[in-house]
C-alpha atoms as a PDB file:
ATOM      1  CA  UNK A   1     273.105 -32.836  39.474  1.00  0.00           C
ATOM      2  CA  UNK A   2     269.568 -31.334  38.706  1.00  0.00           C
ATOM      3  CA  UNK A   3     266.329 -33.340  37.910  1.00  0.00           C
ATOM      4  CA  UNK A   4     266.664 -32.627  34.427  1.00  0.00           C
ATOM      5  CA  UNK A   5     269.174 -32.375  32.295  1.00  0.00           C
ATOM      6  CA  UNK A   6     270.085 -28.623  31.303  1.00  0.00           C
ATOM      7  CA  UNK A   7     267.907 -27.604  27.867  1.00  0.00           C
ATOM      8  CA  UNK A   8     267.112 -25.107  25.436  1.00  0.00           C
ATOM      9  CA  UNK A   9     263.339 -25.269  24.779  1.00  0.00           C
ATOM     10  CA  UNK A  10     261.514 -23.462  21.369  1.00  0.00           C
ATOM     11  CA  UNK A  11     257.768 -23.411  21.221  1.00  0.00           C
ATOM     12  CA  UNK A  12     256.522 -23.143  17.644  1.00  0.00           C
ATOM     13  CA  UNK A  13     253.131 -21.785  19.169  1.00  0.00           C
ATOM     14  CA  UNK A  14     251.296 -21.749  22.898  1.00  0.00           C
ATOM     15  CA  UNK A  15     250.166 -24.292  24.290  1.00  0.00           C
ATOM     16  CA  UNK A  16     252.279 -27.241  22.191  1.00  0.00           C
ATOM     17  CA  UNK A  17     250.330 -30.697  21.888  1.00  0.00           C
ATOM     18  CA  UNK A  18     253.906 -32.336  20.944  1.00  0.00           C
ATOM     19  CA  UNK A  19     256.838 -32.406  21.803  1.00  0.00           C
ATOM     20  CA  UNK A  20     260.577 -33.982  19.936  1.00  0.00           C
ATOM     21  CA  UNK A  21     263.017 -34.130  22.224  1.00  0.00           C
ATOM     22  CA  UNK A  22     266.404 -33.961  19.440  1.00  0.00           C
ATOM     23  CA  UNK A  23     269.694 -35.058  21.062  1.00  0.00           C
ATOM     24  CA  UNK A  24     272.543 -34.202  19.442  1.00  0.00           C
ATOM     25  CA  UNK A  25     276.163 -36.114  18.706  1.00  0.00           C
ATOM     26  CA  UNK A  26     279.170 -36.322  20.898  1.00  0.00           C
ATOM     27  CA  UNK A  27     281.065 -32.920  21.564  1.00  0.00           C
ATOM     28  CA  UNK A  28     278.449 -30.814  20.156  1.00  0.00           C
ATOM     29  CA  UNK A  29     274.857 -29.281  22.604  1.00  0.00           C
ATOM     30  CA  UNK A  30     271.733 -28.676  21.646  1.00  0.00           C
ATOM     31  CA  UNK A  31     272.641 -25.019  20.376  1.00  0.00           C
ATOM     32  CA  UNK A  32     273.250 -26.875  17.410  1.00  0.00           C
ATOM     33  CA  UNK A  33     269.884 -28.296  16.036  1.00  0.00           C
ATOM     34  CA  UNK A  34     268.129 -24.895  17.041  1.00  0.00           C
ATOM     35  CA  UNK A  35     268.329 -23.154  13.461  1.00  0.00           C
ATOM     36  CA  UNK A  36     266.728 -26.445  12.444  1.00  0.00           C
ATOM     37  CA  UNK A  37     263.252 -25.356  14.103  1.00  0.00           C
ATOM     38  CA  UNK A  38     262.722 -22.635  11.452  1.00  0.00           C
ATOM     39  CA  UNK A  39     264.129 -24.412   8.256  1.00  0.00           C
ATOM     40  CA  UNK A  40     261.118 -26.817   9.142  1.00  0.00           C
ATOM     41  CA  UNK A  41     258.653 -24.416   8.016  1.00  0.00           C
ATOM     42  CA  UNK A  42     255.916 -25.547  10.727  1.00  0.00           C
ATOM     43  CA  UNK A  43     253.668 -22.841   9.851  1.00  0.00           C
ATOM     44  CA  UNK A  44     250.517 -24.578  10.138  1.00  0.00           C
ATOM     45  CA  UNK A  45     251.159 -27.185  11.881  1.00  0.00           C
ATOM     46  CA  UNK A  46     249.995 -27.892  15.877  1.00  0.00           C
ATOM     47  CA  UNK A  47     251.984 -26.206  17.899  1.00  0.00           C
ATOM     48  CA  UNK A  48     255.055 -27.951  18.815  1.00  0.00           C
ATOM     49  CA  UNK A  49     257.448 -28.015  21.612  1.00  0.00           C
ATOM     50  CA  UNK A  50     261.319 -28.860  20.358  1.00  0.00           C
ATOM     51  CA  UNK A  51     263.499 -29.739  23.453  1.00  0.00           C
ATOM     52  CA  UNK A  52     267.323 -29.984  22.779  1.00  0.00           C
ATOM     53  CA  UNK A  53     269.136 -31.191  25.697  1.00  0.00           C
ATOM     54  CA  UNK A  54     272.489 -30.720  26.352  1.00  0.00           C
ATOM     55  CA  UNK A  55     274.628 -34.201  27.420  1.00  0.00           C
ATOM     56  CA  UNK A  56     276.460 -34.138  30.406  1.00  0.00           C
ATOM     57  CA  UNK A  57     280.617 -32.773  30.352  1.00  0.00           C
ATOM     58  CA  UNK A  58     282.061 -36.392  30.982  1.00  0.00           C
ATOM     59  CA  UNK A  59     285.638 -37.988  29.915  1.00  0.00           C
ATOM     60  CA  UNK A  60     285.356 -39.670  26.698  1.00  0.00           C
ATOM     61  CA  UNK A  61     288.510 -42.205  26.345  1.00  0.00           C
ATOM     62  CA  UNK A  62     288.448 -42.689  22.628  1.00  0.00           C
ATOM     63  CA  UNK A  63     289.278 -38.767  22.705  1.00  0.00           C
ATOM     64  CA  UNK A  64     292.097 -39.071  25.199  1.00  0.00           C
ATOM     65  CA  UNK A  65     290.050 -38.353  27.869  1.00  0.00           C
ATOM     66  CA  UNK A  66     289.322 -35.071  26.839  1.00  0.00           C
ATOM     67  CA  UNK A  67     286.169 -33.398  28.996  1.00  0.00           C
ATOM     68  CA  UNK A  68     283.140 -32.876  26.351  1.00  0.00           C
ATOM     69  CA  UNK A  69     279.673 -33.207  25.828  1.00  0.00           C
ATOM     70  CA  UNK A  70     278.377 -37.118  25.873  1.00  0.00           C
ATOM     71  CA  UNK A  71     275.972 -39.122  26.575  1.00  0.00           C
ATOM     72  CA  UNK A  72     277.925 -41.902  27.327  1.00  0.00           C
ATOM     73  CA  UNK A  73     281.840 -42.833  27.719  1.00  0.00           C
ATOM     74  CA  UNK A  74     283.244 -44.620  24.516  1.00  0.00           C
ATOM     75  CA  UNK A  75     286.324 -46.423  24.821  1.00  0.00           C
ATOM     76  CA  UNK A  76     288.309 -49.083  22.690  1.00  0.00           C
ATOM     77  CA  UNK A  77     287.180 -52.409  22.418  1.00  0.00           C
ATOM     78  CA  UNK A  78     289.578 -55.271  21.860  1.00  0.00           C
ATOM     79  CA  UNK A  79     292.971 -53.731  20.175  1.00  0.00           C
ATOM     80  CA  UNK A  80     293.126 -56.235  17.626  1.00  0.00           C
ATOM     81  CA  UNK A  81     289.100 -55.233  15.758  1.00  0.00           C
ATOM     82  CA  UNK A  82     289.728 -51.740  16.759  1.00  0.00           C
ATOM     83  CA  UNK A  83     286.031 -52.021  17.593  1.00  0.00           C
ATOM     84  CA  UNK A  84     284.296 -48.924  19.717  1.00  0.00           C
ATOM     85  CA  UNK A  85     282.608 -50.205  22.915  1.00  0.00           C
ATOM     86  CA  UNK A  86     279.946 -47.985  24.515  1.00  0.00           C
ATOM     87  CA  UNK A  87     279.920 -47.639  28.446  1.00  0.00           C
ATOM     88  CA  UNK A  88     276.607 -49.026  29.367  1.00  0.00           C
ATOM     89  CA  UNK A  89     276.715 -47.078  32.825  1.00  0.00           C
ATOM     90  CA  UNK A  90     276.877 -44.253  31.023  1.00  0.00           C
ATOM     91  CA  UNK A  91     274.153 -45.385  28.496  1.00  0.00           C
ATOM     92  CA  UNK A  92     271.853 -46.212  31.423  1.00  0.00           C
ATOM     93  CA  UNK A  93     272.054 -42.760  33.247  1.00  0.00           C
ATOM     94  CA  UNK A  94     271.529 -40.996  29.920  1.00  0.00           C
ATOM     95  CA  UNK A  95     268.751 -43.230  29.186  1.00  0.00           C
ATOM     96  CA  UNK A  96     266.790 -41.960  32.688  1.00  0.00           C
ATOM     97  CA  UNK A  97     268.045 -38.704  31.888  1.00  0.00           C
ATOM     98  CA  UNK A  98     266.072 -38.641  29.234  1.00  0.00           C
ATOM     99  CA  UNK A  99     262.769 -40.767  30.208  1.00  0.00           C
ATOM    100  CA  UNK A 100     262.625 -37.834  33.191  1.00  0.00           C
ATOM    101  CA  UNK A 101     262.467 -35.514  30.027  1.00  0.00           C
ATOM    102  CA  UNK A 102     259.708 -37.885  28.519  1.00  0.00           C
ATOM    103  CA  UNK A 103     257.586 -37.683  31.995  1.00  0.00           C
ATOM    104  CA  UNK A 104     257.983 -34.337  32.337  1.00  0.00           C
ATOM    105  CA  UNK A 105     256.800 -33.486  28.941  1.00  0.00           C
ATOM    106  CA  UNK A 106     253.826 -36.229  30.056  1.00  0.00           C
ATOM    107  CA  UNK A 107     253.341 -34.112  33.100  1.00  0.00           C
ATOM    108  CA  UNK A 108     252.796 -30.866  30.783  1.00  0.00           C
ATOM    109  CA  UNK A 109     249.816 -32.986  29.175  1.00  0.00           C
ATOM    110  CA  UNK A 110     252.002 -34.412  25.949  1.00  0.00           C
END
């Protein structure tokens, strides 16, 4: 795996003095927040640096184990409550996946 997760990055001008990182839901990528950028109508605001990351292709069991985007395994909790129960692994390594995100967007002076 790469340091980083892979992205799609849109700067709204040089030299951004923010940054939003915008994850998306389960089975979709970034690709599908980027039309949001210009519907924002950041004219003249600071320029901004939008980051969408793309989760990693993992198993998800409540989908029958189909391979697709996540951040995290979900998987059925106790048959009888039918209640969803998130993989906290999986919540963990997204979690630093994302705080390297955070620090390198620190290291670009954000």
């Amino acid at each position: 795996m790469s340091e980083y997760l892979e992205t799609i990055e849109i700067e709204t001008a040089p030299n951004p003095t923010a940054t939003v990182i915008w994850m998306h839901g389960l089975g979709a990528d970034g690709n599908d927040f980027v039309p949001m950028v210009p519907e924002l109508r950041l004219g003249s605001a600071p320029a901004i640096r939008f980051i969408f990351p793309h989760a990693p292709m993992i198993p998800v069991t409540i989908n029958n184990g189909y391979v697709m985007r996540a951040w995290y395994d979900i998987s059925f909790g106790d048959l009888e409550g039918h209640s969803r129960k998130a993989d906290e692994k999986g919540v963990r390594e997204s979690q630093a996946q994302i705080g390297a995100l955070v620090a390198r967007e620190n290291s670009r002076g954000i």
